[in-house]
Protein backbone atom coordinates (compact mmCIF):
# COMPACT_ATOMS: atom_id res chain seq x y z
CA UNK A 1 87.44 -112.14 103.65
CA UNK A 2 89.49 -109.40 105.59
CA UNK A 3 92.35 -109.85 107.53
CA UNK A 4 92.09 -107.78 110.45
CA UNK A 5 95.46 -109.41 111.99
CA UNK A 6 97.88 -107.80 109.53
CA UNK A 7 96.91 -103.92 109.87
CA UNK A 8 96.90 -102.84 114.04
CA UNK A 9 96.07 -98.85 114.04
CA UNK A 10 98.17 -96.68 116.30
CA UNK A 11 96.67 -97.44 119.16
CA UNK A 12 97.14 -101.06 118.89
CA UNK A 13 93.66 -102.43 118.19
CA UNK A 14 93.39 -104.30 114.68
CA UNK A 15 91.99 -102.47 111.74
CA UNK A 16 89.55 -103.88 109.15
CA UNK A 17 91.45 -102.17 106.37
CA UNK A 18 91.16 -104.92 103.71
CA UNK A 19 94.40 -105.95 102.40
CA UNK A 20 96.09 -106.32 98.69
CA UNK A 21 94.77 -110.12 99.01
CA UNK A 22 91.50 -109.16 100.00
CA UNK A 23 91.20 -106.66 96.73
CA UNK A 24 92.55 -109.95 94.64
CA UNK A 25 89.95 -112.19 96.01
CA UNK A 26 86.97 -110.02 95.20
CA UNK A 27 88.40 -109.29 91.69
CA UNK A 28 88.45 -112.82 91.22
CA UNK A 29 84.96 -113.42 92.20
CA UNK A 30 84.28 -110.39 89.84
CA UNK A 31 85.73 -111.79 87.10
CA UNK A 32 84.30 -115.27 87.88
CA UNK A 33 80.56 -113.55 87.99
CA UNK A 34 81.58 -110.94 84.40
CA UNK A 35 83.02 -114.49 82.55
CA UNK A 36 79.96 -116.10 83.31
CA UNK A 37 77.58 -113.39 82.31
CA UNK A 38 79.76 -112.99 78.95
CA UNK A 39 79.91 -116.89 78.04
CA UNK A 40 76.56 -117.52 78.18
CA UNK A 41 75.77 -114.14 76.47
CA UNK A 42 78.59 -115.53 73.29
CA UNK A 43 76.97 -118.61 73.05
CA UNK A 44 73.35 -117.75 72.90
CA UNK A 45 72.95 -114.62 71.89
CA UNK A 46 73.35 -114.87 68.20
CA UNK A 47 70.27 -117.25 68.17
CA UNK A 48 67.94 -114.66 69.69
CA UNK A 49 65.68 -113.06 66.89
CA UNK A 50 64.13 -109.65 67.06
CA UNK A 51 60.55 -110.69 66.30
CA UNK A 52 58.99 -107.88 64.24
CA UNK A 53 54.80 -108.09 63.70
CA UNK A 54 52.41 -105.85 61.01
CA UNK A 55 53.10 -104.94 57.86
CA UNK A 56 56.69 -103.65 56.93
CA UNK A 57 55.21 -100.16 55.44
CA UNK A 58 52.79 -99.28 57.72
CA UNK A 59 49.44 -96.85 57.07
CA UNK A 60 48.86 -94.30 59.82
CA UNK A 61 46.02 -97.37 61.27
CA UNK A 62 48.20 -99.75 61.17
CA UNK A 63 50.34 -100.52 63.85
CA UNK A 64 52.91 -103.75 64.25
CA UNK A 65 54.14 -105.10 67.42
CA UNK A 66 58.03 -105.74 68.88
CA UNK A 67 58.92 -109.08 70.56
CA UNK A 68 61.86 -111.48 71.35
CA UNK A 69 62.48 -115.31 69.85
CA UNK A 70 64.97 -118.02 70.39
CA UNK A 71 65.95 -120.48 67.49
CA UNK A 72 65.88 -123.67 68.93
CA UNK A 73 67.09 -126.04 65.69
CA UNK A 74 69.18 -124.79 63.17
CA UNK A 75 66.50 -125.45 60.62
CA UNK A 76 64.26 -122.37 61.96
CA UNK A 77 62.08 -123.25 64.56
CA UNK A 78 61.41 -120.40 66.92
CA UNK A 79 60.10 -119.99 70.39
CA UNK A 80 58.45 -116.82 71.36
CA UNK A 81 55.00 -115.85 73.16
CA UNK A 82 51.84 -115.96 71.91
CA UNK A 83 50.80 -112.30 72.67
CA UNK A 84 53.79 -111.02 70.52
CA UNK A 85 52.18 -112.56 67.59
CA UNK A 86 49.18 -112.50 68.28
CA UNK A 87 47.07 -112.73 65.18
CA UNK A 88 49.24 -110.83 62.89
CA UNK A 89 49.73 -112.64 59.43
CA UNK A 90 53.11 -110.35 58.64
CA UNK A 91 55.91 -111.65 61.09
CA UNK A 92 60.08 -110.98 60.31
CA UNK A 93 62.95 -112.18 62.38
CA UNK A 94 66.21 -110.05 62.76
CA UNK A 95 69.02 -111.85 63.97
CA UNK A 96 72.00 -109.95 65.51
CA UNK A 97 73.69 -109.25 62.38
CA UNK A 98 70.77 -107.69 60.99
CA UNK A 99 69.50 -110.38 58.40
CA UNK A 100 65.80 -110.05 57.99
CA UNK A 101 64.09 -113.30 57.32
CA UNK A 102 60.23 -113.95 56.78
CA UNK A 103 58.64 -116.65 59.30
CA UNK A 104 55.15 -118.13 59.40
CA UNK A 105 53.35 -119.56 62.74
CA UNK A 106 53.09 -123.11 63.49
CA UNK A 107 50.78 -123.00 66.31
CA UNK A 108 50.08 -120.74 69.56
CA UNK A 109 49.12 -121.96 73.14
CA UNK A 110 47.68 -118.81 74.68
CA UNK A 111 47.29 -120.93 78.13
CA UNK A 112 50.82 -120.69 78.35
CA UNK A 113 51.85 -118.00 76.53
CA UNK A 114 54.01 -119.57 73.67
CA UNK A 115 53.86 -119.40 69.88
CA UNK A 116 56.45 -121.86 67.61
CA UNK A 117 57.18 -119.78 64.92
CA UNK A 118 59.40 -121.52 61.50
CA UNK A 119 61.81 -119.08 59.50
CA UNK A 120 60.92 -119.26 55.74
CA UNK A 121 63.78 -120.62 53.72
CA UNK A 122 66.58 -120.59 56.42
CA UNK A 123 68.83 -123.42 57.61
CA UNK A 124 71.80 -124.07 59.45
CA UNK A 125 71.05 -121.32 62.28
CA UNK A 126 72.77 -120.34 65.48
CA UNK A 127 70.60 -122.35 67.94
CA UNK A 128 70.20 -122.72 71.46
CA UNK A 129 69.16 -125.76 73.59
CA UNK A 130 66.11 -126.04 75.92
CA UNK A 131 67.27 -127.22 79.41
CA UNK A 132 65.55 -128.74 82.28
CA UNK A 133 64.10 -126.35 84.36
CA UNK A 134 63.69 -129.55 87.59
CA UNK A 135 67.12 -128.61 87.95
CA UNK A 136 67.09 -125.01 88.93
CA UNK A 137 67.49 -124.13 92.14
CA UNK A 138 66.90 -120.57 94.21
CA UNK A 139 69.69 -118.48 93.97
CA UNK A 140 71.12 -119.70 90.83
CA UNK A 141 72.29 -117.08 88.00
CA UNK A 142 70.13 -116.70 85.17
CA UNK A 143 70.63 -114.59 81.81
CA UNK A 144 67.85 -112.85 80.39
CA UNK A 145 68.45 -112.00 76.19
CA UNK A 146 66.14 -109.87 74.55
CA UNK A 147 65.20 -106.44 72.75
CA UNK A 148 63.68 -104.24 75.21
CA UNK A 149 62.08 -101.38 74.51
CA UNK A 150 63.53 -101.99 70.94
CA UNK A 151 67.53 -102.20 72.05
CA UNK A 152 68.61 -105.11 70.17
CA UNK A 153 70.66 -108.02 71.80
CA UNK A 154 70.11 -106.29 75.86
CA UNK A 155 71.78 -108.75 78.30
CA UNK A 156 70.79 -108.86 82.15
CA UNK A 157 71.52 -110.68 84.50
CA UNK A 158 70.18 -111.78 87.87
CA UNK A 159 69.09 -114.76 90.15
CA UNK A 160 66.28 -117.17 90.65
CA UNK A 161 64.13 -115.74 93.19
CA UNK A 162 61.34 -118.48 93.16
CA UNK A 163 60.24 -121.56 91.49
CA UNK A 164 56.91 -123.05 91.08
CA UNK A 165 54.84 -119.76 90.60
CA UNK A 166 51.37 -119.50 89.05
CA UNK A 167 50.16 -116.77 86.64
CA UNK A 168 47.20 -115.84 85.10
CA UNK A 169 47.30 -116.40 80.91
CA UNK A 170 46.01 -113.67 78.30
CA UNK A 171 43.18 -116.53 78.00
CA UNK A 172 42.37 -116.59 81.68
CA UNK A 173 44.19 -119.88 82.53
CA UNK A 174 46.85 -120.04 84.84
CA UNK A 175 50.30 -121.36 83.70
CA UNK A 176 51.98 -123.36 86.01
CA UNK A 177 55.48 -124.13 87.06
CA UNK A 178 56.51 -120.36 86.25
CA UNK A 179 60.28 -119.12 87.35
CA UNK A 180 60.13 -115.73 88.97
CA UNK A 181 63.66 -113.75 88.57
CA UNK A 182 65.10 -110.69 89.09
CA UNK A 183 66.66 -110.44 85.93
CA UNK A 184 65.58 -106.77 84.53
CA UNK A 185 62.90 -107.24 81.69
CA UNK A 186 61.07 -104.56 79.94
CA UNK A 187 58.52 -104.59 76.96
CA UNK A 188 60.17 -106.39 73.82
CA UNK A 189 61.97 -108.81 75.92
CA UNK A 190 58.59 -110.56 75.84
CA UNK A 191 59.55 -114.03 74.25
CA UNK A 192 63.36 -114.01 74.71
CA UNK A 193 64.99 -116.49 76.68
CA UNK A 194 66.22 -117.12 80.04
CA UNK A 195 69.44 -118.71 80.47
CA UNK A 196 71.58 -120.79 82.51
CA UNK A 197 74.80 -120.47 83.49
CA UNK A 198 75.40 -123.14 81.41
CA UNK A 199 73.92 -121.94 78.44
CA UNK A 200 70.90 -123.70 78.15
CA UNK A 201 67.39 -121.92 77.76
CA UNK A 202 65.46 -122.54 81.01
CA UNK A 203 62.58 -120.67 80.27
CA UNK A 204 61.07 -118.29 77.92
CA UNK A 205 60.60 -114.75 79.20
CA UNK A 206 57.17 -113.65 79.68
CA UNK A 207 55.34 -110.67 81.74
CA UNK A 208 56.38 -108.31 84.02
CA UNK A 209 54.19 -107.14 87.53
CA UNK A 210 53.18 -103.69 86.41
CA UNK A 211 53.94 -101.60 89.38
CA UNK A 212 56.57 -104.36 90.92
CA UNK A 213 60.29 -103.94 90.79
CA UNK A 214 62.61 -106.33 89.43
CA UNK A 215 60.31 -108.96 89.51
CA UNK A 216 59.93 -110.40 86.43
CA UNK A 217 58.65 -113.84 85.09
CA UNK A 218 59.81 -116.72 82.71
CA UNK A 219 57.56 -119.90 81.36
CA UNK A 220 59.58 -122.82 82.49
CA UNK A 221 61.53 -124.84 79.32
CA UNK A 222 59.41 -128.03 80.42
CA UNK A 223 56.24 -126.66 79.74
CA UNK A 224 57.88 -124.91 76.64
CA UNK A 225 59.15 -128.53 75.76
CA UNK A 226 55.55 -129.92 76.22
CA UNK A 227 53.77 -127.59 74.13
CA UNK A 228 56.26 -127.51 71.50
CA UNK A 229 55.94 -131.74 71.35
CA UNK A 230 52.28 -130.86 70.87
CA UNK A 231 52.25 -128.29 68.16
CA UNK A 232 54.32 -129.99 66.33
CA UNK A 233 52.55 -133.53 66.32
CA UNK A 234 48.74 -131.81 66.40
CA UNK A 235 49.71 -127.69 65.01
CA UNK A 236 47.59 -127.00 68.75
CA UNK A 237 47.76 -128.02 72.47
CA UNK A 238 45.47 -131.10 73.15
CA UNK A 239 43.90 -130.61 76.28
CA UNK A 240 40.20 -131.96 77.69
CA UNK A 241 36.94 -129.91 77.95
CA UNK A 242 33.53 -130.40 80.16
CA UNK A 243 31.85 -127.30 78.59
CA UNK A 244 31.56 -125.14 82.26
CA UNK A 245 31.87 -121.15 83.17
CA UNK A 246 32.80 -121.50 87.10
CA UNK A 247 34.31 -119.65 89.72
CA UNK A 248 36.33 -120.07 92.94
CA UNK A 249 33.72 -120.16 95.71
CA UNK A 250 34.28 -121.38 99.65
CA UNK A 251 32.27 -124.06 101.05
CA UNK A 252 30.04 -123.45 103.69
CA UNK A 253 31.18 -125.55 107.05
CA UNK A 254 28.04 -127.25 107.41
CA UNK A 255 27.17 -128.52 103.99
CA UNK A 256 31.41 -129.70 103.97
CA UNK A 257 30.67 -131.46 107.34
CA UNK A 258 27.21 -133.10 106.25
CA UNK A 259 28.58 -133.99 102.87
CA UNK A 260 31.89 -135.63 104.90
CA UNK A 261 34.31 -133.69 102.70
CA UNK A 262 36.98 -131.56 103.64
CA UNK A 263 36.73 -128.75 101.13
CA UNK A 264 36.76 -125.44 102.07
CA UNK A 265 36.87 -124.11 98.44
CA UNK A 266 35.33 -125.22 95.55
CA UNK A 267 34.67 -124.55 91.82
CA UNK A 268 31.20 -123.09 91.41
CA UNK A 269 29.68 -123.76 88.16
CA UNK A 270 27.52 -120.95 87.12
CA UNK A 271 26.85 -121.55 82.84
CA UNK A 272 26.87 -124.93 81.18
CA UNK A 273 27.06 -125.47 77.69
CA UNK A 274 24.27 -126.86 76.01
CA UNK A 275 25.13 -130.44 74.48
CA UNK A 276 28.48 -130.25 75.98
CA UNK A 277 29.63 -132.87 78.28
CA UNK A 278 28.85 -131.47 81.63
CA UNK A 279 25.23 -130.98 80.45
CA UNK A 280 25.31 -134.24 79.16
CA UNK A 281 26.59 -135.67 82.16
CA UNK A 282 23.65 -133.66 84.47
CA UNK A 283 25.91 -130.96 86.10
CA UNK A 284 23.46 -127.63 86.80
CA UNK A 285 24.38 -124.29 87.37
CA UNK A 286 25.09 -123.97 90.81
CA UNK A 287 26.58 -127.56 91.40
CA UNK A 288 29.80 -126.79 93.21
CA UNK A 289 32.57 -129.36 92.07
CA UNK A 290 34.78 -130.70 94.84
CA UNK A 291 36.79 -133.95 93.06
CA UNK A 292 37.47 -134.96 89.90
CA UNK A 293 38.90 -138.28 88.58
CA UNK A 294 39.92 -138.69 92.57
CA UNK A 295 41.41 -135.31 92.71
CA UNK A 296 40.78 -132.82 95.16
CA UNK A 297 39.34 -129.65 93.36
CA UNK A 298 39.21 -126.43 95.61
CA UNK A 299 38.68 -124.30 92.85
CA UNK A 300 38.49 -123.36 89.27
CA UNK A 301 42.52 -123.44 88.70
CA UNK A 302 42.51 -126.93 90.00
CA UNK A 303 39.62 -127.87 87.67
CA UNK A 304 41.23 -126.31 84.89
CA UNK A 305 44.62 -127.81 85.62
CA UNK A 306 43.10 -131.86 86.07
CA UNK A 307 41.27 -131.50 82.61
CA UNK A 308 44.98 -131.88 80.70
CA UNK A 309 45.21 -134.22 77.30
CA UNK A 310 44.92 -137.28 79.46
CA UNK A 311 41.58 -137.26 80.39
CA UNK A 312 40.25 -136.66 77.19
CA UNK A 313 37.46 -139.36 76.07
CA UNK A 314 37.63 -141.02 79.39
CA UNK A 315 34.86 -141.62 81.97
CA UNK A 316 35.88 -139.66 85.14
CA UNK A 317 34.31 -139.53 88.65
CA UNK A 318 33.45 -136.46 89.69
CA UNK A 319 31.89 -134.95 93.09
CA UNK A 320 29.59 -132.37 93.37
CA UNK A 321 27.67 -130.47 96.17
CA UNK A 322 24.15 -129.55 94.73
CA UNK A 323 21.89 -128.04 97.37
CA UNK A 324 24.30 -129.08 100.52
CA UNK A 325 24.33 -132.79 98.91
CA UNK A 326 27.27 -134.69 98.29
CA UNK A 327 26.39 -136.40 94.63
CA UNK A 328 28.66 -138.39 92.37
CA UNK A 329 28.47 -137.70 88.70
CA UNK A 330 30.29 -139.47 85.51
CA UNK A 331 31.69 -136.98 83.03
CA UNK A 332 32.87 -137.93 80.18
CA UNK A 333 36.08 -135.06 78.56
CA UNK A 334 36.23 -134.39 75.01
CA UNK A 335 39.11 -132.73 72.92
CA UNK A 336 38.76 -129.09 72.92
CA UNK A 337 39.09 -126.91 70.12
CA UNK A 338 42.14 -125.39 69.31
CA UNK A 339 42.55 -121.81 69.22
CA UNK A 340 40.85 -119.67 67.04
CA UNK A 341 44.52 -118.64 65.50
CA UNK A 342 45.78 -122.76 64.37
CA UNK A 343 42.47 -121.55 61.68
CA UNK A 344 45.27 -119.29 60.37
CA UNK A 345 48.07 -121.57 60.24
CA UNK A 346 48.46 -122.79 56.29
């Protein structure tokens, strides 16, 4: 705040030359902002890993990959994505003092992005703590931790600038509930974490817009709590399959209106799998889903999103427009197999 009451120029009209309490206030919110940025960075930095993929000599081929991980429990259990594994069957972990330590996968979840990774043979590790990510708010400062562009133990800094975004997965799912910052990320940060001013990990760092500036996004710690529950009870991600190739297509205003639905979009089934539920249940290419288990489906991202682990092995109701008819279909979800990488996973 200036005081403009305490300096009058020559003339006798105030001046907005900021006084020695001005400067003091503004250091103080300086030093509030730097000792902020610097806790959380002393607290959680020495339990984010370097994640190092490929062999450790390397043939002209051969070529190994460059990520970010957090230790989560001080008995090795790492969160980083799935695209900085990958498939690779050679994976090392470098902590900030340099210690190199040989980890194994416990399970990927390319639909969000996230591998669990275990350190071979290590215990009692600097560990951080997943927070909950309901609680952030726009605005908020956040701490990004990573390796970029192989720099070791980078620290940035920024704000929430949106909650609730939706991005599209290396498998072609979208991952929901994704924070958007402004926290500088570059390639290697990829898996690193994204902290609160409290310390706690609030999501796991994950893609950057190519072309965008400073906008950068994080997988939110409750979906990184979710899938870590489920690869370590199942080594996978449980979640329920029909057996359908769709897309997003509208609905034409007077099949919607002679159907009595209020759909404009739909999901647009164009290849069923033989034997596989759908084709059980009758669905034909072409069918245009519209609800499912009482759910409103305007297109394939809300299909994909309603067949989660609790509909799997139940009878749902679903609605379909075949031909500009409104017809009502039971489908019955089954288990769908886990990634082609939890093969790989001893």
């Amino acid at each position: 705040m200036l005081d403009i009451t305490s300096n009058v120029w020559d003339d006798g009209q105030p001046s907005a030359r900021p006084t020695e309490a001005d400067a003091s206030d503004d250091q103080v919110l300086l030093d509030a902002y730097s000792n902020a940025v610097i806790g959380v960075t002393e607290r959680v930095g020495p339990a984010v890993v370097r994640v190092e993929t490929g062999p450790l000599v390397r043939t002209a081929r051969e070529r190994g990959g460059l990520g970010s991980g957090i230790v989560i429990s001080p008995d090795g259990l790492v969160l980083t994505n799935s695209h900085v594994v990958g498939t690779a069957k050679e994976i090392r972990l470098r902590d900030i003092e340099g210690v190199v330590t040989e980890a194994r996968v416990l399970g990927v979840d390319p639909d969000t992005d996230l591998a669990l990774l275990r350190a071979s043979g290590a215990r009692d590790l600097r560990y951080a703590s997943l927070g909950n990510s309901k609680s952030l708010r726009r605005g908020q400062l956040v701490v990004a931790i990573g390796n970029p562009l192989g720099f070791e133990s980078t620290v940035t800094a920024g704000v929430v600038s949106a909650l609730g975004r939706s991005i599209r997965s290396v498998s072609g799912r979208t991952i929901e509930d994704v924070i958007q910052t402004d926290a500088a990320l570059n390639p290697g940060n990829s898996g690193g974490p994204l902290v609160s001013s409290q310390s706690e990990v609030i999501g796991i760092n994950t893609a950057i817009i190519n072309g965008a500036q400073g906008i950068c996004f994080a997988v939110a710690s409750n979906t990184a709590q979710f899938v870590l529950a489920e690869i370590i009870r199942h080594g996978y991600v449980r979640r329920a399959y029909i057996g359908v190739a769709g897309q997003t297509a509208p609905v034409p205003r007077r099949q919607a209106v002679n159907a009595g639905v209020e759909n404009k979009m739909g999901a647009l089934l164009a290849q069923i799998e033989p034997d596989g539920p759908a084709a059980l249940a009758g669905l034909l290419p072409g069918d245009v889903v519209i609800k499912l288990d009482g759910i409103e489906i305007n297109g394939v991202d809300d299909l994909i999103r309603v067949l989660d682990r609790d509909r799997i092995g139940r009878t749902l109701a679903m609605d379909v427009l075949r031909l500009g008819r409104l017809r009502a279909i039971d489908i019955h979800p089954v288990e769908r197999k886990p990634a082609a990488r939890a093969a790989l996973v001893p």
